[in-house]
C-alpha atoms as a PDB file:
ATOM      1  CA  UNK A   1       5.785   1.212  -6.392  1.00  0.00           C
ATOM      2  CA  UNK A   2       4.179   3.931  -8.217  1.00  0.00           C
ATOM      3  CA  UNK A   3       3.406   7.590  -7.154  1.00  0.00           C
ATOM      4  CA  UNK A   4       0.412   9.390  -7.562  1.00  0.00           C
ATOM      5  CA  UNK A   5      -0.971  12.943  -6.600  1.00  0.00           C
ATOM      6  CA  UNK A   6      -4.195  13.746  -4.583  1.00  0.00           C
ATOM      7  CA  UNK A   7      -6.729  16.411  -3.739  1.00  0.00           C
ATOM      8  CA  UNK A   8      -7.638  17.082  -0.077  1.00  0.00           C
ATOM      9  CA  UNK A   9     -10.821  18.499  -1.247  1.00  0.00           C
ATOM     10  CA  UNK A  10     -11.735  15.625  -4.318  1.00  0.00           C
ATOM     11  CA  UNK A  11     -11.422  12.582  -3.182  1.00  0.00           C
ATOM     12  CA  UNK A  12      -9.712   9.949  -5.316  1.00  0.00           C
ATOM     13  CA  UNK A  13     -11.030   6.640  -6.833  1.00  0.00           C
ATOM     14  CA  UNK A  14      -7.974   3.937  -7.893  1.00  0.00           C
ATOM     15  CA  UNK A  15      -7.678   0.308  -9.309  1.00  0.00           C
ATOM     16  CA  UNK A  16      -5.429  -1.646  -7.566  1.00  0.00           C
ATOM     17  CA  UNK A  17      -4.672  -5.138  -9.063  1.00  0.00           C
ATOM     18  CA  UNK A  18      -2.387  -7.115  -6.343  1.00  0.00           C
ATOM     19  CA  UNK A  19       0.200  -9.048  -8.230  1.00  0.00           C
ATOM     20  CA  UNK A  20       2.621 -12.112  -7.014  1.00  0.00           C
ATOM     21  CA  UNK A  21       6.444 -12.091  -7.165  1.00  0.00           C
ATOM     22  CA  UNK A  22       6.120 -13.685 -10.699  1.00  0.00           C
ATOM     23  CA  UNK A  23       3.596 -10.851 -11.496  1.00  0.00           C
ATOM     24  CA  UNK A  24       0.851 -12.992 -11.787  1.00  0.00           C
ATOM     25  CA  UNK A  25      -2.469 -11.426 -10.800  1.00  0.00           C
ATOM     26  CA  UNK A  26      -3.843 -12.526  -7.657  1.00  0.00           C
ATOM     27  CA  UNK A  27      -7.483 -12.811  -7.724  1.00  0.00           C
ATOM     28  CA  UNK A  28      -8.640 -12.439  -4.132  1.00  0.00           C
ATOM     29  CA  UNK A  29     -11.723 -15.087  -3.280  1.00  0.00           C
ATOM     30  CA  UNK A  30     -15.324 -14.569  -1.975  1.00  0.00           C
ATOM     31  CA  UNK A  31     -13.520 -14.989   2.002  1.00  0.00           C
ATOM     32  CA  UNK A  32     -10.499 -13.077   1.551  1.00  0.00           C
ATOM     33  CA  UNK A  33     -10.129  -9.402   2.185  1.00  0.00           C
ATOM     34  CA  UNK A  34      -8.131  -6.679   0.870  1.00  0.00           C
ATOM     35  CA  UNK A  35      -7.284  -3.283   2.917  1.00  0.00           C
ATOM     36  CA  UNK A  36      -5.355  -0.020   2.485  1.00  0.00           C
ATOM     37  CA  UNK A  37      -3.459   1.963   4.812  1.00  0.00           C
ATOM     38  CA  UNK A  38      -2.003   5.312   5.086  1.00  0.00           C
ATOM     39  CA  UNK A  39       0.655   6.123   6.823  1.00  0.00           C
ATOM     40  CA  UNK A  40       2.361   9.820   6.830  1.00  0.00           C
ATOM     41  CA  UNK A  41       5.629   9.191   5.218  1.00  0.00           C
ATOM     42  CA  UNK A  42       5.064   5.147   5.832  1.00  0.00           C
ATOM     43  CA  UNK A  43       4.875   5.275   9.866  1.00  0.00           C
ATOM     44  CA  UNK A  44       1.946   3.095  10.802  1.00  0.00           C
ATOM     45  CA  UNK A  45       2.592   2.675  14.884  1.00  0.00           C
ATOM     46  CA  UNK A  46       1.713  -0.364  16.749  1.00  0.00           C
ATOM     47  CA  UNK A  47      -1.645  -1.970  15.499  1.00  0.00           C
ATOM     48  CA  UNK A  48      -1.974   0.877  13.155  1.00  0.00           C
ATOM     49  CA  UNK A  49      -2.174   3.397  15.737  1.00  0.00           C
ATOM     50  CA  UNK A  50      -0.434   5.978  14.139  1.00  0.00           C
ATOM     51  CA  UNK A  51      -2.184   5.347  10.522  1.00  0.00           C
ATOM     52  CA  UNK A  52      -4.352   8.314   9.348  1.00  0.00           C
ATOM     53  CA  UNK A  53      -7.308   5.832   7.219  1.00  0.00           C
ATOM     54  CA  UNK A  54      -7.625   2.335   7.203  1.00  0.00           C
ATOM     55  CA  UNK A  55     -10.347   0.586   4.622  1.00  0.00           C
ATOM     56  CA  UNK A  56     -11.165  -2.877   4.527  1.00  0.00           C
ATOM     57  CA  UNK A  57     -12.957  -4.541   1.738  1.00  0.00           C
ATOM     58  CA  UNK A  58     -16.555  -5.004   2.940  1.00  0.00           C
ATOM     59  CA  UNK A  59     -16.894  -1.828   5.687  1.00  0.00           C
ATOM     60  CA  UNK A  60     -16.751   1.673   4.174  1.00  0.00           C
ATOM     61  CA  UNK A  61     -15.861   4.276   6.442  1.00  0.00           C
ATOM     62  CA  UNK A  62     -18.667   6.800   7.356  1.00  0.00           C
ATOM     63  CA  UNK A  63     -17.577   9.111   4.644  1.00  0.00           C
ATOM     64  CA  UNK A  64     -17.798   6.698   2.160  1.00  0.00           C
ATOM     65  CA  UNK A  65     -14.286   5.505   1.334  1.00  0.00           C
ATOM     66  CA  UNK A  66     -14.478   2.125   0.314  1.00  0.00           C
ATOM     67  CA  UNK A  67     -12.093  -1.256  -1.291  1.00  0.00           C
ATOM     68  CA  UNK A  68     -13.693  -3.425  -3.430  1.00  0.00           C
ATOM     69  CA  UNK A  69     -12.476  -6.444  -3.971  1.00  0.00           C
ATOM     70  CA  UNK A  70     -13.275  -7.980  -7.813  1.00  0.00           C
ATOM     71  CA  UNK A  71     -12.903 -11.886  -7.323  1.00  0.00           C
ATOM     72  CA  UNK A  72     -13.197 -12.177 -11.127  1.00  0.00           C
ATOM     73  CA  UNK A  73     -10.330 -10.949 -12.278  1.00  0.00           C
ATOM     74  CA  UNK A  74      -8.719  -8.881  -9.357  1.00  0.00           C
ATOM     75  CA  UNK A  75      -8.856  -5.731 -10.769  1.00  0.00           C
ATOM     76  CA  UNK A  76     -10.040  -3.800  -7.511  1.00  0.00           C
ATOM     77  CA  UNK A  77     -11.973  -0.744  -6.588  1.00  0.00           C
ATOM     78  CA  UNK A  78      -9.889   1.936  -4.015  1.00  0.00           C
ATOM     79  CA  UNK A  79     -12.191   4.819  -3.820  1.00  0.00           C
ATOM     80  CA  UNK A  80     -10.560   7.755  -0.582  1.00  0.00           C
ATOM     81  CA  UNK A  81     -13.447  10.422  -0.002  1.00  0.00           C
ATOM     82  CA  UNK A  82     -12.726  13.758  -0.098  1.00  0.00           C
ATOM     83  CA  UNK A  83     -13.931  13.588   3.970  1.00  0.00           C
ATOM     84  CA  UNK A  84     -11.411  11.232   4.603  1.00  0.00           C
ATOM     85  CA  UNK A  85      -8.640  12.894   3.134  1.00  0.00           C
ATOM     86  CA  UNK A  86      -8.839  15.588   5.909  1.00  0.00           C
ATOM     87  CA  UNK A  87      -5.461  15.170   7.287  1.00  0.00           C
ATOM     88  CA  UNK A  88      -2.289  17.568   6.821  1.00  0.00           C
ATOM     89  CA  UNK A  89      -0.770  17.867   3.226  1.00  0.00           C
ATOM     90  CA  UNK A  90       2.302  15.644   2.522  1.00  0.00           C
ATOM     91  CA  UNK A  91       3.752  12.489   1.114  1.00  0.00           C
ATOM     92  CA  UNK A  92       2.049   9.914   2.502  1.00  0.00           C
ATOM     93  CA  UNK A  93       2.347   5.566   1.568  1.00  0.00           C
ATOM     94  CA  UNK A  94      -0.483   3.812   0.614  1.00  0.00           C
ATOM     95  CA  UNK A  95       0.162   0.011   1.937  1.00  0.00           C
ATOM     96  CA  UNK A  96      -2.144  -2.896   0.097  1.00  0.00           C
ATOM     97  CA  UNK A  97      -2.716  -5.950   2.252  1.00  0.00           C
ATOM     98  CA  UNK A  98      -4.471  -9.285   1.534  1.00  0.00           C
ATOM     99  CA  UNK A  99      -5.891 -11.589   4.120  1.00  0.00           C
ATOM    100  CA  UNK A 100      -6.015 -14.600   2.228  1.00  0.00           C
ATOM    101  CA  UNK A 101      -8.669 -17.103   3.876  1.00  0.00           C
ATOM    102  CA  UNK A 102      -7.392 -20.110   2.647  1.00  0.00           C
ATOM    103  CA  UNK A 103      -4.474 -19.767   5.349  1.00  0.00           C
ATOM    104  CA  UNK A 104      -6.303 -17.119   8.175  1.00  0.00           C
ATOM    105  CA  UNK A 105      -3.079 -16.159   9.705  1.00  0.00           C
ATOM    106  CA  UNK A 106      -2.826 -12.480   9.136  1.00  0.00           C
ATOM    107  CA  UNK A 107      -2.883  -9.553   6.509  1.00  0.00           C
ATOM    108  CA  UNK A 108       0.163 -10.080   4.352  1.00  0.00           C
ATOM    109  CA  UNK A 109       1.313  -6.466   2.762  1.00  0.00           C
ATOM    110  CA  UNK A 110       1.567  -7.158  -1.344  1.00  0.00           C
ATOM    111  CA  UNK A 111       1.824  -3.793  -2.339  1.00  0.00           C
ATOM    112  CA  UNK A 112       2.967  -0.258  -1.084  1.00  0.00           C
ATOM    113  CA  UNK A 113       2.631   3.174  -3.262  1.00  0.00           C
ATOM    114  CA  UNK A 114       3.676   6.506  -2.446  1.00  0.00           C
ATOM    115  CA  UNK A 115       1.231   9.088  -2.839  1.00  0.00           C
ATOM    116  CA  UNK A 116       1.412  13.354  -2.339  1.00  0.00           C
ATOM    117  CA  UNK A 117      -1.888  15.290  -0.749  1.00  0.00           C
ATOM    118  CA  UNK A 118      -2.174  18.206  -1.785  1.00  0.00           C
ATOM    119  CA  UNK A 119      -4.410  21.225  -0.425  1.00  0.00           C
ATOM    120  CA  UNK A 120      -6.907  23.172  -2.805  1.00  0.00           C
END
């Protein structure tokens, strides 16, 4: 878990490389997705109810926050708008999920980092 500031009013662009419990890079394929969720203080609600963004690989939001996916070598592209970002000040948790195709069940969470907006 790692912690990183951001900027209500910048935006932030991230690389996110999912890893396995061996920490082996896991290189997502052409029919798997990857998606990030925030959730004030890590409180996501039912179905992600209570979630304040939610990108998926392959459907930016309006604003223009978007999640690559890099099925080379699984470095991947997390870029928040500064639109998107319009939500109260505070620690928030960033959760990383894969949907691997191979086994279509669900989104599996691999990865969860802690993050602070802040206001300029």
């Amino acid at each position: 878990m790692t912690l990183f500031l951001a900027y209500q009013n910048r935006g932030i662009t991230k690389t996110i490389t999912v890893t396995d419990s061996s920490g082996n890079t896991i290189v997502p394929g052409v029919n798997d997705k990857v998606r990030a969720i925030i959730g004030h203080e890590g409180r996501l609600g039912t179905n992600n109810a209570d979630a304040k963004l939610v990108v998926e690989s392959g459907t930016p939001t309006a604003a223009g926050s978007s999640f690559t996916k890099d099925t080379t070598n699984g470095v991947n592209t997390l870029r928040l708008d500064a639109t998107d970002l319009a939500f109260d000040p505070g620690v928030y948790t960033l959760f990383i999920d894969l949907f691997d195709n191979a086994d279509a069940a669900e989104y599996k969470n691999v990865d969860r980092q802690v993050f602070v907006l802040e206001p300029t």
